[in-house]
PDB file of N, CA and C in Angstrom:
ATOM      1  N   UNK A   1      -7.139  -3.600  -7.145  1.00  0.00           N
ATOM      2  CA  UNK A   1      -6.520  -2.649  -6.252  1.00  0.00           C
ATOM      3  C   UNK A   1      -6.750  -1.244  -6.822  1.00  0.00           C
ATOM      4  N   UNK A   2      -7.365  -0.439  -5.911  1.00  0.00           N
ATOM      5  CA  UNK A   2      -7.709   0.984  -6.597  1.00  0.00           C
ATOM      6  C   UNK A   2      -6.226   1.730  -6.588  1.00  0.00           C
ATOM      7  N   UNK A   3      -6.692   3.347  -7.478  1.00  0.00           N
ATOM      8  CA  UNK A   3      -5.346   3.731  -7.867  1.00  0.00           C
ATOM      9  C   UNK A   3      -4.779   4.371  -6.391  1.00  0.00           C
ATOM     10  N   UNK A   4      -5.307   4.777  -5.540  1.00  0.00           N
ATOM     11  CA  UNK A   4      -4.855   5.172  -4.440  1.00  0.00           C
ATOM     12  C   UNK A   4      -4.086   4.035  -3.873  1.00  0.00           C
ATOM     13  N   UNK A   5      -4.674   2.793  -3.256  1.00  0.00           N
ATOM     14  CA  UNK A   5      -3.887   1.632  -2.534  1.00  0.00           C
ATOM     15  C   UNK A   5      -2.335   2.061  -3.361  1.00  0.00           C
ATOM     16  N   UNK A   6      -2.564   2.004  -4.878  1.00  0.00           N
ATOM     17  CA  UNK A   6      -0.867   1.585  -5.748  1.00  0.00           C
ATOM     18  C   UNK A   6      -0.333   2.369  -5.051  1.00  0.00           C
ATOM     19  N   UNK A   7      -0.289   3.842  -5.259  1.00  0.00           N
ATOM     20  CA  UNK A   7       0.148   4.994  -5.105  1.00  0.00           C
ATOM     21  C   UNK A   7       1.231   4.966  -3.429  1.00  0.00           C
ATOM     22  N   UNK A   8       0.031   4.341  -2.637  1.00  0.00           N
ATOM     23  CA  UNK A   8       0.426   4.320  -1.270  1.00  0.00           C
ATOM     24  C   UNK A   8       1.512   3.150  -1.152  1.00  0.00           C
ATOM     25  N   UNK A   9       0.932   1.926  -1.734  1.00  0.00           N
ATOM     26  CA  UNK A   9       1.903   0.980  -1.684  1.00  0.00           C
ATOM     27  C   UNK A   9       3.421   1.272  -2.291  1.00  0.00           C
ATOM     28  N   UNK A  10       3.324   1.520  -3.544  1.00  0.00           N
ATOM     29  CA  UNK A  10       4.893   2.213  -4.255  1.00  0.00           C
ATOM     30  C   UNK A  10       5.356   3.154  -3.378  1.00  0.00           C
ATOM     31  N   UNK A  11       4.942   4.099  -2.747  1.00  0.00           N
ATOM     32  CA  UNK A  11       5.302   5.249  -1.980  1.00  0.00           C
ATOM     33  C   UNK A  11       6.023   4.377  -0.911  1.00  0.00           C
ATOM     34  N   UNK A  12       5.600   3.709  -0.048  1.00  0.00           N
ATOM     35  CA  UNK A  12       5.573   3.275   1.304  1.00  0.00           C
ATOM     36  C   UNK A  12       6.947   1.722   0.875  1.00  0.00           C
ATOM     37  N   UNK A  13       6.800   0.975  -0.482  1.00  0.00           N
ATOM     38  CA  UNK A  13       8.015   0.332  -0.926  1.00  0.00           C
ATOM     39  C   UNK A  13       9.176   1.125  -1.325  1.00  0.00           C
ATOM     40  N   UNK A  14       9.059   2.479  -1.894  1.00  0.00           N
ATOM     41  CA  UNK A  14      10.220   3.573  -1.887  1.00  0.00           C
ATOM     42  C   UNK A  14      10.639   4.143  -0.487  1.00  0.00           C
ATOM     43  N   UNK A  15       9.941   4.064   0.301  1.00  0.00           N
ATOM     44  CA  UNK A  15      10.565   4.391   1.765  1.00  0.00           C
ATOM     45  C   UNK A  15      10.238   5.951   1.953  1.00  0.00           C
ATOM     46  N   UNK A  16       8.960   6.450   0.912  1.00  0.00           N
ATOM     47  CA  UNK A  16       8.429   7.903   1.325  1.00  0.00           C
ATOM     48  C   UNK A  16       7.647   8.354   2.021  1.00  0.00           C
ATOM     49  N   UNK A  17       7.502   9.529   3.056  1.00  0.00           N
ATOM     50  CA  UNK A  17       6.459   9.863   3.615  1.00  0.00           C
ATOM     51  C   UNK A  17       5.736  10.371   2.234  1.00  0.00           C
ATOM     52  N   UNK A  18       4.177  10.692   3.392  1.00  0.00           N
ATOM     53  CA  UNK A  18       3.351  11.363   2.344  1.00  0.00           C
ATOM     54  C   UNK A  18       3.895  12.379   2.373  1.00  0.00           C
ATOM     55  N   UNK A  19       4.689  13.438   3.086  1.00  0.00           N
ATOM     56  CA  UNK A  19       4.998  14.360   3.109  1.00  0.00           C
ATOM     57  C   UNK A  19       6.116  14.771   2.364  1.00  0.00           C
ATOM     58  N   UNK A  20       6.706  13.746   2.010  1.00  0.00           N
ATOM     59  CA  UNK A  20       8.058  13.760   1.392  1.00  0.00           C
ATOM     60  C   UNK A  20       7.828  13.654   0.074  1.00  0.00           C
ATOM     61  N   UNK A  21       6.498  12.669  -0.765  1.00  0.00           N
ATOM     62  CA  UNK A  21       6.351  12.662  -2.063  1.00  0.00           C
ATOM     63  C   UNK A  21       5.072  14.001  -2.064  1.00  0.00           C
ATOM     64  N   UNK A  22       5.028  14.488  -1.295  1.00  0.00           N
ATOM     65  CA  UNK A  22       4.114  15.302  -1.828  1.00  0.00           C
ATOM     66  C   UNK A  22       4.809  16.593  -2.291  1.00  0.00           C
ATOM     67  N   UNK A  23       6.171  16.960  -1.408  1.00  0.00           N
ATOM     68  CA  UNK A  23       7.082  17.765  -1.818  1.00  0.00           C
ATOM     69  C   UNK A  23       7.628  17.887  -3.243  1.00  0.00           C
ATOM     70  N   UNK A  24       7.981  16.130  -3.333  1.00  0.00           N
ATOM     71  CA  UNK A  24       8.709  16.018  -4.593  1.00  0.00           C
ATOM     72  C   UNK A  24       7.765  16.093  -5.627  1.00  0.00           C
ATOM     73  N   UNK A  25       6.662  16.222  -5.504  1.00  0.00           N
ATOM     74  CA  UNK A  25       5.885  16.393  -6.254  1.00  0.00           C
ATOM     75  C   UNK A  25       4.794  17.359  -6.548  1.00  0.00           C
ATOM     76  N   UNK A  26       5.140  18.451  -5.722  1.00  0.00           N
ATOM     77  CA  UNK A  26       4.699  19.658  -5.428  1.00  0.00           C
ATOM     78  C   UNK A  26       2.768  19.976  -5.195  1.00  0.00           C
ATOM     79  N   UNK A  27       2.713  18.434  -4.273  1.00  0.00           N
ATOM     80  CA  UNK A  27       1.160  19.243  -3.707  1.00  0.00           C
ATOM     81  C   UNK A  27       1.435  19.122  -2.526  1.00  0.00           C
ATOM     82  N   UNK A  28       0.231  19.221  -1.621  1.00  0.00           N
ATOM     83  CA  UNK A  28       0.479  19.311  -0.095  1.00  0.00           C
ATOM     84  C   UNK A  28       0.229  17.857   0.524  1.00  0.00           C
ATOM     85  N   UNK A  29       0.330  17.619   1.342  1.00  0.00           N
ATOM     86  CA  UNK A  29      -0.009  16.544   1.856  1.00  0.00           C
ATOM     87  C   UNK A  29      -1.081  15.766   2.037  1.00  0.00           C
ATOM     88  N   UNK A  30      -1.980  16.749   2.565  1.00  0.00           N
ATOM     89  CA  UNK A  30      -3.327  16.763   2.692  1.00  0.00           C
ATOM     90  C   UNK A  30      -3.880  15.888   1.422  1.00  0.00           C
ATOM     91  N   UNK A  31      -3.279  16.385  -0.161  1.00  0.00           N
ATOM     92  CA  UNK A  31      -3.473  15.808  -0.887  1.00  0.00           C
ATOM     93  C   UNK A  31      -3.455  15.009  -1.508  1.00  0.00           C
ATOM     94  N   UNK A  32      -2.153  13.981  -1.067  1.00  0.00           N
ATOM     95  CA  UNK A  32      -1.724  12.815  -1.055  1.00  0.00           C
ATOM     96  C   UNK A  32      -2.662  11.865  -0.551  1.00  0.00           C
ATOM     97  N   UNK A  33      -2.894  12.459   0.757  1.00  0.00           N
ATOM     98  CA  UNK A  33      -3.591  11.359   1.696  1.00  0.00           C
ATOM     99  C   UNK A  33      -4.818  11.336   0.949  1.00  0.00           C
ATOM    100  N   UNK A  34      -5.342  12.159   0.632  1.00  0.00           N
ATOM    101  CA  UNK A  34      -6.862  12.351  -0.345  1.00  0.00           C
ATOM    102  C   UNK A  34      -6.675  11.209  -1.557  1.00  0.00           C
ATOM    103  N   UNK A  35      -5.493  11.441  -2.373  1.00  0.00           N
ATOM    104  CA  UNK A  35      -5.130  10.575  -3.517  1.00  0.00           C
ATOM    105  C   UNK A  35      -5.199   9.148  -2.501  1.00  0.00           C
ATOM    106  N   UNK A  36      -4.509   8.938  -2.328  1.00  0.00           N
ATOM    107  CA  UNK A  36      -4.352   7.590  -1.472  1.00  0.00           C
ATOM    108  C   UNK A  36      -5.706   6.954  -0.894  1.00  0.00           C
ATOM    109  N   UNK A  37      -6.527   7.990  -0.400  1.00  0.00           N
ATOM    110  CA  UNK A  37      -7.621   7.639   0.180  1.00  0.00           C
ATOM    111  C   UNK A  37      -8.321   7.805  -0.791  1.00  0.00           C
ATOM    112  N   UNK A  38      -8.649   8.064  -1.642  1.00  0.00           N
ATOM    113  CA  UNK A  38      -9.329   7.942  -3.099  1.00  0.00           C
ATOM    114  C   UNK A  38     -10.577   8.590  -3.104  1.00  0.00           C
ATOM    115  N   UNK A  39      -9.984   9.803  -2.596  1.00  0.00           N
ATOM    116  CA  UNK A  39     -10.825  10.652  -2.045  1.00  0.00           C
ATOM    117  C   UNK A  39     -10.553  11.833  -3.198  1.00  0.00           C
ATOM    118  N   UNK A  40      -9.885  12.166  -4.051  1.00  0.00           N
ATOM    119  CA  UNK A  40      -9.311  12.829  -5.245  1.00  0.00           C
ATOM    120  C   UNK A  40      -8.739  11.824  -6.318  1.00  0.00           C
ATOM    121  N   UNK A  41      -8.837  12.599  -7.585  1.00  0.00           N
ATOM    122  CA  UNK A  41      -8.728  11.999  -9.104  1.00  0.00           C
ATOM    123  C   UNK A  41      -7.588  12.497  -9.301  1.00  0.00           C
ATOM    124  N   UNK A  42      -6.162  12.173  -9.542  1.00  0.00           N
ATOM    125  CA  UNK A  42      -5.076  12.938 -10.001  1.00  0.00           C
ATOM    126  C   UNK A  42      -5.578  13.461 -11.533  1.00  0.00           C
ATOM    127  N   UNK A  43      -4.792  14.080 -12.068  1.00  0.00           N
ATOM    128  CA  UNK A  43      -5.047  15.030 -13.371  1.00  0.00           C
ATOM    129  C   UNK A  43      -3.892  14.203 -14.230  1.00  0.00           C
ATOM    130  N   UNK A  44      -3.672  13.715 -15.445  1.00  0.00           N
ATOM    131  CA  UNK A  44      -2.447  13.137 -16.100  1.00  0.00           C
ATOM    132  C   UNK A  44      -1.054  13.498 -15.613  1.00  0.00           C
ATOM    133  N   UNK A  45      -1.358  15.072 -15.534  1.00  0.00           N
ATOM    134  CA  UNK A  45      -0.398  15.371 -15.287  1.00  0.00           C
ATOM    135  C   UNK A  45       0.682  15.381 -14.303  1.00  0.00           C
ATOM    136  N   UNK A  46      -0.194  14.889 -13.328  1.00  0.00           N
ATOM    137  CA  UNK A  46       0.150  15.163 -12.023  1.00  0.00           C
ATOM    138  C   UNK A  46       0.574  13.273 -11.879  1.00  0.00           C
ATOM    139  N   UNK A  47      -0.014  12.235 -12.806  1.00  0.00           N
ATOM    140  CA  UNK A  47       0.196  11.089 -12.742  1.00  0.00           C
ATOM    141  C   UNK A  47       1.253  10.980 -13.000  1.00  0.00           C
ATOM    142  N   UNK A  48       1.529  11.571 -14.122  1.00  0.00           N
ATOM    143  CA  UNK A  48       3.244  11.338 -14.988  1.00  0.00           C
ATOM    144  C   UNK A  48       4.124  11.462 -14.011  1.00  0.00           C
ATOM    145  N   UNK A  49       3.932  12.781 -13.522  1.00  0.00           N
ATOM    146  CA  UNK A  49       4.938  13.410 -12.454  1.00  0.00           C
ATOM    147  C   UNK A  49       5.061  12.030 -11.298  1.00  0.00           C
ATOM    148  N   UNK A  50       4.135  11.687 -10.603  1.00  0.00           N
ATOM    149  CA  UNK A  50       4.090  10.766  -9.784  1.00  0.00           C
ATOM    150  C   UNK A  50       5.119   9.050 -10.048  1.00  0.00           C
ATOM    151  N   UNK A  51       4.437   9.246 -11.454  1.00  0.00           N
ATOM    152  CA  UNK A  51       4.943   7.858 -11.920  1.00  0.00           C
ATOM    153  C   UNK A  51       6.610   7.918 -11.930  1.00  0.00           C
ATOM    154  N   UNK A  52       6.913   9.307 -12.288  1.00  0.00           N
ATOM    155  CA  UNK A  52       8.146   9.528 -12.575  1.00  0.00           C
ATOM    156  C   UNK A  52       8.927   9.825 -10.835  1.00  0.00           C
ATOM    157  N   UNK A  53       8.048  10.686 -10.075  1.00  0.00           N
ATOM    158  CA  UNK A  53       8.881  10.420  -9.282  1.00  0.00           C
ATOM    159  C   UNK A  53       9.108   9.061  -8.078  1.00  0.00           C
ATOM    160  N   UNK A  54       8.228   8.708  -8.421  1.00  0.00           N
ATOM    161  CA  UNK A  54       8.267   7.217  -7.933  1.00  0.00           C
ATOM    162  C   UNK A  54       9.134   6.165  -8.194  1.00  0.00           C
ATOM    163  N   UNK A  55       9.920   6.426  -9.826  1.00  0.00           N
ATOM    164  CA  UNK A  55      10.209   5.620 -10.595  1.00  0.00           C
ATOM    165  C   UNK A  55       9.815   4.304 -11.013  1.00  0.00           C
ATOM    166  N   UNK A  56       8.658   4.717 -11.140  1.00  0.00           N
ATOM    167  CA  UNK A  56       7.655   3.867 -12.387  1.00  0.00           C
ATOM    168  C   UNK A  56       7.134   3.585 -13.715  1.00  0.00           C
ATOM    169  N   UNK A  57       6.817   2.470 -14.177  1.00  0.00           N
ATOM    170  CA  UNK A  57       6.020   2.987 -15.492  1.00  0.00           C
ATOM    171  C   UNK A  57       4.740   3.545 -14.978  1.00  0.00           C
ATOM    172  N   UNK A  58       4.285   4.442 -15.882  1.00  0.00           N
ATOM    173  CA  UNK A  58       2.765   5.364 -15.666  1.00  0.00           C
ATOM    174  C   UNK A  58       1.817   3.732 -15.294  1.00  0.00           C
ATOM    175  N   UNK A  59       1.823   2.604 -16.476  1.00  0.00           N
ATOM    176  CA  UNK A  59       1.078   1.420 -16.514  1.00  0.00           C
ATOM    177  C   UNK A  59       1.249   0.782 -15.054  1.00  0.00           C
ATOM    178  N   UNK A  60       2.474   0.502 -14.685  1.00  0.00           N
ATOM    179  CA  UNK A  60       2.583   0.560 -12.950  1.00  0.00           C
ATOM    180  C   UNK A  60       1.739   1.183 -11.636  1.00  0.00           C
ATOM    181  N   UNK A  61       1.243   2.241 -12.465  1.00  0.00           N
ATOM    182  CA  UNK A  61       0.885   3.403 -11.482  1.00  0.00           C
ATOM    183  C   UNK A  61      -0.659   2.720 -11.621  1.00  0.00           C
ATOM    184  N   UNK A  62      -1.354   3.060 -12.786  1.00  0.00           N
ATOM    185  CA  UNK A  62      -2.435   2.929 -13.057  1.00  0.00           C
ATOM    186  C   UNK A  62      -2.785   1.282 -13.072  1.00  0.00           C
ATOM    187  N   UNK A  63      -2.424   0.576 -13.447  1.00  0.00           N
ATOM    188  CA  UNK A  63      -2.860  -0.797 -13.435  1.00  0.00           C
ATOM    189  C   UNK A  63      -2.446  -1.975 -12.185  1.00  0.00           C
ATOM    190  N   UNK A  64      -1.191  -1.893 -11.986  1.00  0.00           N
ATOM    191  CA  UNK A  64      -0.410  -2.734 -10.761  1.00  0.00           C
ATOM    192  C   UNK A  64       0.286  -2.351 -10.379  1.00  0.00           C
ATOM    193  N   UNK A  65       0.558  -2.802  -8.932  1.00  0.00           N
ATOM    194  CA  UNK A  65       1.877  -2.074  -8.652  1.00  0.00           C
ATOM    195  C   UNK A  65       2.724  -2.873  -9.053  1.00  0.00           C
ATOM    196  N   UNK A  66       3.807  -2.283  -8.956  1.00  0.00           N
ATOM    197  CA  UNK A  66       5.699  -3.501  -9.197  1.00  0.00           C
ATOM    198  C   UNK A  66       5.945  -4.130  -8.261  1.00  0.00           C
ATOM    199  N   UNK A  67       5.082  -4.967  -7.726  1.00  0.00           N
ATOM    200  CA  UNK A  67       5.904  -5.948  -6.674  1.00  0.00           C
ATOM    201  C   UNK A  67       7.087  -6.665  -7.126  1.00  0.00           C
ATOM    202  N   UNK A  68       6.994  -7.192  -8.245  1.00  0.00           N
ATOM    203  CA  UNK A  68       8.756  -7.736  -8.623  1.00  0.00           C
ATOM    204  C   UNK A  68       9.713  -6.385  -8.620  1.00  0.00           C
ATOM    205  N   UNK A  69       9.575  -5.489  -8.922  1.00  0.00           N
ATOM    206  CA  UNK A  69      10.006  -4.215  -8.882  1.00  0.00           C
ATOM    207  C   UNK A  69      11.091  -4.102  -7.563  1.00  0.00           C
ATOM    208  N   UNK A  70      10.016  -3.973  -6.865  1.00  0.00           N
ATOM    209  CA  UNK A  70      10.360  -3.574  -5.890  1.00  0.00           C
ATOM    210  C   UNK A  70      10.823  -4.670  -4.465  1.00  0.00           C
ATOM    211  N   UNK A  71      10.046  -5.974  -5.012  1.00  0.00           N
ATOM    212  CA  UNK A  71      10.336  -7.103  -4.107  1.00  0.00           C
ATOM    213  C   UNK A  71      10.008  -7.109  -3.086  1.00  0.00           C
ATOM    214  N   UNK A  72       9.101  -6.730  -2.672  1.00  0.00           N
ATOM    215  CA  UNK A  72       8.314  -5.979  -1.179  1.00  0.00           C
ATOM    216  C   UNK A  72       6.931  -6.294  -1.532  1.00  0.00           C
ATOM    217  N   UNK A  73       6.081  -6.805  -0.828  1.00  0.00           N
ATOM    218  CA  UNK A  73       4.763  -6.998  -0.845  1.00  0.00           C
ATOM    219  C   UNK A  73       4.062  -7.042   1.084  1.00  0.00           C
ATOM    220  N   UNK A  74       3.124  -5.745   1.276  1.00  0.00           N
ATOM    221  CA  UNK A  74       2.653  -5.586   2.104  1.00  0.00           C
ATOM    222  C   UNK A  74       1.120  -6.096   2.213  1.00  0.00           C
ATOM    223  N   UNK A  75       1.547  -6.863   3.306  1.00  0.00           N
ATOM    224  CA  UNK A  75       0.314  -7.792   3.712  1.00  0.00           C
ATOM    225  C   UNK A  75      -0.915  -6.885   4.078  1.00  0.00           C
ATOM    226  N   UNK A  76      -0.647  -5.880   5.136  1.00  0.00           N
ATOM    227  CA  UNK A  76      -1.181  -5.325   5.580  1.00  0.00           C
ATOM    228  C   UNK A  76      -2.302  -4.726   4.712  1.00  0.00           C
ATOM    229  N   UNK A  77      -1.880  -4.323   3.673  1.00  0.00           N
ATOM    230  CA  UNK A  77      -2.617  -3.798   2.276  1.00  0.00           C
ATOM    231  C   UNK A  77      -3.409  -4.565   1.598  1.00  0.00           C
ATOM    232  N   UNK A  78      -2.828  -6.036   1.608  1.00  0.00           N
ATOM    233  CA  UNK A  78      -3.370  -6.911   0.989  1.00  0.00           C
ATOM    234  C   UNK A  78      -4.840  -7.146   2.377  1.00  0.00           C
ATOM    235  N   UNK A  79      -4.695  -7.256   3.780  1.00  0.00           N
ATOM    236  CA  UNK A  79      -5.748  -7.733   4.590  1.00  0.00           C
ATOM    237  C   UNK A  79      -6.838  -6.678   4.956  1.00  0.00           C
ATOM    238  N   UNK A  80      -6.205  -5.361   4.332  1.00  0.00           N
ATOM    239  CA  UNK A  80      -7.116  -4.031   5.475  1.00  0.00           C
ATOM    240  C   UNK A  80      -7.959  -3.607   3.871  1.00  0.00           C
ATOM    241  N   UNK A  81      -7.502  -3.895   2.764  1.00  0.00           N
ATOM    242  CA  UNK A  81      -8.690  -4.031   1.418  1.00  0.00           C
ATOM    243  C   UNK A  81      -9.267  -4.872   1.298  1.00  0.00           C
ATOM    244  N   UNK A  82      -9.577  -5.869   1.778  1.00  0.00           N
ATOM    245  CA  UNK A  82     -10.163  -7.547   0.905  1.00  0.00           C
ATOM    246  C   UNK A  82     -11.748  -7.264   0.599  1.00  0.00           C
ATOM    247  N   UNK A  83     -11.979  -5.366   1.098  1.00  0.00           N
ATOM    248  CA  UNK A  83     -13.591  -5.631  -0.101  1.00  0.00           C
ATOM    249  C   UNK A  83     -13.615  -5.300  -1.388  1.00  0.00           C
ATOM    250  N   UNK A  84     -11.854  -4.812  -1.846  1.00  0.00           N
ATOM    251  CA  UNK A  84     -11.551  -4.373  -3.032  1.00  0.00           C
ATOM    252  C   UNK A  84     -10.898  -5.862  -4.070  1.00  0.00           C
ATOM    253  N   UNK A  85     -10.993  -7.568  -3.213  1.00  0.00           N
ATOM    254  CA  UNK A  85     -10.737  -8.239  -3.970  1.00  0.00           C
ATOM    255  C   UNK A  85     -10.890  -9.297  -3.033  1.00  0.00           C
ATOM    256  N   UNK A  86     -10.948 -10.399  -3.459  1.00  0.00           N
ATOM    257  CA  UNK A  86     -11.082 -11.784  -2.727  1.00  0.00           C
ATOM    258  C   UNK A  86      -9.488 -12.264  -2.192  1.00  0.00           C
ATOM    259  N   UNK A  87      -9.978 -12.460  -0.815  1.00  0.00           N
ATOM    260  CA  UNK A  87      -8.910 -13.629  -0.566  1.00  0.00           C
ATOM    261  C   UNK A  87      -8.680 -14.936   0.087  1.00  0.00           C
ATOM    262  N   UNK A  88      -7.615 -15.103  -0.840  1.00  0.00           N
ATOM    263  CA  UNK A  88      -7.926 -16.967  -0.672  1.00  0.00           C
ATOM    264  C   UNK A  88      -6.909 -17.557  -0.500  1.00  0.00           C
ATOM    265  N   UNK A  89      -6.901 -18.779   0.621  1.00  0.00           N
ATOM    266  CA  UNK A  89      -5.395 -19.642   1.140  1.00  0.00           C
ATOM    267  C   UNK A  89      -6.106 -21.060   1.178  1.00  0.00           C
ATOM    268  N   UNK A  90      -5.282 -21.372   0.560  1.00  0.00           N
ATOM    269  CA  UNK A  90      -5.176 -22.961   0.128  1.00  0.00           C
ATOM    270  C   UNK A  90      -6.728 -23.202  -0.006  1.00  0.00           C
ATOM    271  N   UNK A  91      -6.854 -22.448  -1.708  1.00  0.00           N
ATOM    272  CA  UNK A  91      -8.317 -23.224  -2.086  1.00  0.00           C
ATOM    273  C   UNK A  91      -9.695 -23.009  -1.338  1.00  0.00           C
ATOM    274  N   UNK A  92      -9.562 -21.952  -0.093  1.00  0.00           N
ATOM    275  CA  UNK A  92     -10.227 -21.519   0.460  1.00  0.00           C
ATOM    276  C   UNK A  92     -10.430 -20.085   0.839  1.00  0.00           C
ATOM    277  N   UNK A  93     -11.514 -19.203   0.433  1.00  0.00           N
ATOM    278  CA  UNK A  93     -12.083 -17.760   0.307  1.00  0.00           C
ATOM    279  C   UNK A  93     -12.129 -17.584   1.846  1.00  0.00           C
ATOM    280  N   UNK A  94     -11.425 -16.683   2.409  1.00  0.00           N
ATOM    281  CA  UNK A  94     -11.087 -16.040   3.810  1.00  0.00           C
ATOM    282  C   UNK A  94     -12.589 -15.067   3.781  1.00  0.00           C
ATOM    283  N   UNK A  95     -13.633 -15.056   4.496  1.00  0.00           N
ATOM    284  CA  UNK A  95     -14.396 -13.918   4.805  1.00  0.00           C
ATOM    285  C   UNK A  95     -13.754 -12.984   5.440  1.00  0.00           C
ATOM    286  N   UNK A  96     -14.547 -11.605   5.396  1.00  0.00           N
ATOM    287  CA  UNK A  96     -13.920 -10.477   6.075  1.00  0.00           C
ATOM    288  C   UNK A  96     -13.513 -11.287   7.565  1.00  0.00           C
ATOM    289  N   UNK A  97     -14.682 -11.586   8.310  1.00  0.00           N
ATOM    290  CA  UNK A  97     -14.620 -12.104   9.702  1.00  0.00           C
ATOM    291  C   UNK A  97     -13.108 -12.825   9.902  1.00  0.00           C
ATOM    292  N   UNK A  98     -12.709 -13.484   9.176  1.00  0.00           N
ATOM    293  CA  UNK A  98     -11.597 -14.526   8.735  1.00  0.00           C
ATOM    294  C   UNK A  98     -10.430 -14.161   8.915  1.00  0.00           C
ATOM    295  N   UNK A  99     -10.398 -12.911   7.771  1.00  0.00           N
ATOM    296  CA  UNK A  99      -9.461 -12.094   7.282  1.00  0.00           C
ATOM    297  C   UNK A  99      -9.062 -11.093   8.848  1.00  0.00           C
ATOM    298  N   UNK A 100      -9.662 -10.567   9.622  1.00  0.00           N
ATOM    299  CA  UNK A 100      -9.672  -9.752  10.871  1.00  0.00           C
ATOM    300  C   UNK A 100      -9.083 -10.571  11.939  1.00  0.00           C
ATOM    301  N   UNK A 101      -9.406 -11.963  11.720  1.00  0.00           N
ATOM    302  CA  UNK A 101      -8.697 -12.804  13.180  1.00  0.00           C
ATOM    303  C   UNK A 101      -7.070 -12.881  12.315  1.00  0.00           C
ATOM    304  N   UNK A 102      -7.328 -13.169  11.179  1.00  0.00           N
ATOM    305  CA  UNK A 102      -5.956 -13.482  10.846  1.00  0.00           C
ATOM    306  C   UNK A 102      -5.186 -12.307  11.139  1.00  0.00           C
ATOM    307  N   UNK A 103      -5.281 -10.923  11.018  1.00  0.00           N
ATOM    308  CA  UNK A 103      -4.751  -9.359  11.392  1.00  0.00           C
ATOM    309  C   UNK A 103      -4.251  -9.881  12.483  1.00  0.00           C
ATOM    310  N   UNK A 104      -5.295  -9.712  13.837  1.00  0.00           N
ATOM    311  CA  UNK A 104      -5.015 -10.169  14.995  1.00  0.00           C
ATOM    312  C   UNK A 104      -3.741 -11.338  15.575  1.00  0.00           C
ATOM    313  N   UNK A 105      -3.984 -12.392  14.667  1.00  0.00           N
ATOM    314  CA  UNK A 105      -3.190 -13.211  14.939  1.00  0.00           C
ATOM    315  C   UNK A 105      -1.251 -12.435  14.522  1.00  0.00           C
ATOM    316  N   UNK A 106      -1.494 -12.552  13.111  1.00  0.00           N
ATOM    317  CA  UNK A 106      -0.487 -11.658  13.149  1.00  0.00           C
ATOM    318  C   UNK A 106       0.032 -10.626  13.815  1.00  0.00           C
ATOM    319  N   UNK A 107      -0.508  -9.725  14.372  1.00  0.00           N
ATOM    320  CA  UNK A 107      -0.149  -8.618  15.454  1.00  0.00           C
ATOM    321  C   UNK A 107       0.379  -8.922  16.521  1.00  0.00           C
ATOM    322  N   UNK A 108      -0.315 -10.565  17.077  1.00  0.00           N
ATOM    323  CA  UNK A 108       0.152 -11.190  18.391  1.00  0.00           C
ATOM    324  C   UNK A 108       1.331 -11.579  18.471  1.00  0.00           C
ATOM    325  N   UNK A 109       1.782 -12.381  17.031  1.00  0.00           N
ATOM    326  CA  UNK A 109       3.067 -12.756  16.759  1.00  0.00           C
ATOM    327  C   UNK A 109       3.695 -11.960  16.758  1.00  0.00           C
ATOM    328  N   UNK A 110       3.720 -10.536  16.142  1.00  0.00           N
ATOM    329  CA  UNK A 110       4.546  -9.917  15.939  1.00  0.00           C
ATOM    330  C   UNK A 110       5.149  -9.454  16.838  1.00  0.00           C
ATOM    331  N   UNK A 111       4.277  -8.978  17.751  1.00  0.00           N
ATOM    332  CA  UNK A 111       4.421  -8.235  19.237  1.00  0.00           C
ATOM    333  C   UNK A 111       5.077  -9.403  20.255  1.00  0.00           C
ATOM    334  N   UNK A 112       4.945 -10.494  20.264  1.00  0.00           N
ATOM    335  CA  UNK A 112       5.743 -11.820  20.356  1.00  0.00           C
ATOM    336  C   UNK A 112       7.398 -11.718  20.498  1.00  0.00           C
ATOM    337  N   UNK A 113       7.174 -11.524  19.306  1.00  0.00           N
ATOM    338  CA  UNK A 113       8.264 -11.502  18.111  1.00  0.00           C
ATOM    339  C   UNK A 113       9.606 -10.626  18.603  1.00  0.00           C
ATOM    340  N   UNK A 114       8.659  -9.072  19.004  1.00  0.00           N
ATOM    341  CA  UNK A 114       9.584  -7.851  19.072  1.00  0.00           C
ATOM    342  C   UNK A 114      10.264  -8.079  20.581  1.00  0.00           C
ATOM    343  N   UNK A 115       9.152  -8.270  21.339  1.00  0.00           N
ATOM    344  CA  UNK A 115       9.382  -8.575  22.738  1.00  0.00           C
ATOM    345  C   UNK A 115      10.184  -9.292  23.070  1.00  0.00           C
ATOM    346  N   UNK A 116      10.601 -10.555  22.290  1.00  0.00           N
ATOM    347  CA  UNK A 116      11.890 -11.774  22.375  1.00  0.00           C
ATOM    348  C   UNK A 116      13.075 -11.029  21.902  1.00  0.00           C
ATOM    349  N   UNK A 117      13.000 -10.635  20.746  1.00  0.00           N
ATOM    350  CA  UNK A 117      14.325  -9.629  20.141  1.00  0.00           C
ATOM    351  C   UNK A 117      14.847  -8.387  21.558  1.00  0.00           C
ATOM    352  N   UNK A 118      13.777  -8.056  21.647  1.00  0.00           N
ATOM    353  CA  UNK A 118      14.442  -6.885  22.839  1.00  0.00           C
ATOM    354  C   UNK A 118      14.614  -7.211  23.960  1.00  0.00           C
ATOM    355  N   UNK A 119      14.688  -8.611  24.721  1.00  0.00           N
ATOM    356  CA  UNK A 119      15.041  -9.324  25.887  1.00  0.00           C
ATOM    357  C   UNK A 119      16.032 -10.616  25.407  1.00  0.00           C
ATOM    358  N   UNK A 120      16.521 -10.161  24.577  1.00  0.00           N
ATOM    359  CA  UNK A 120      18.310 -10.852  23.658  1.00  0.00           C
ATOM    360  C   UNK A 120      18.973  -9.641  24.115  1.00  0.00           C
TER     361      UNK A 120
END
């Protein structure tokens, strides 16, 4: 998982906009999304700050995120990267092709899902 995905994922398990950690952390937004999109290199300094306002270890930041941490694990992250890592269900490697119906499928349910809740 590159350092942008973490960044976004911890952000988005803290319940922050980009706009909101970019405040607390005094760049602009623009630049977040750049970090995130791994489209910019943070500077240490600017990591610490991050790690800290995130409330993380720096090693959190840079190596994994805290899913026990935080107890939140987004699928979505896990299905819209899979050229940044393999994935696999029951003993079997999902191709991209694979991985895209499964999105789909999920979306159907979900939308399923919402549609039953709001006709209760």
């Amino acid at each position: 998982m590159s350092l942008g995905l973490r960044i976004k994922t911890i952000r988005k398990a803290k319940g922050l906009t980009q706009q909101k950690l970019a405040e607390m952390v005094g760049v602009s937004r623009t630049y977040i999304q750049a970090l995130e999109g791994n489209k910019r290199t943070p500077s240490m300094k600017l990591l610490r700050n991050l790690a800290h306002t995130l409330d993380v270890e720096l090693s959190d930041l840079l190596f994994h995120p805290p899913i026990i941490a935080t107890r939140r694990l987004y699928l979505e992250e896990i299905l819209d990267y899979n050229d940044e890592f393999e994935i696999w269900y029951k003993n079997t490697k999902l191709t991209k092709r694979e991985t895209e119906f499964i999105k789909q499928m999920i979306d159907l349910v979900l939308n399923y899902i919402q549609k039953d809740r709001g006709s209760n």
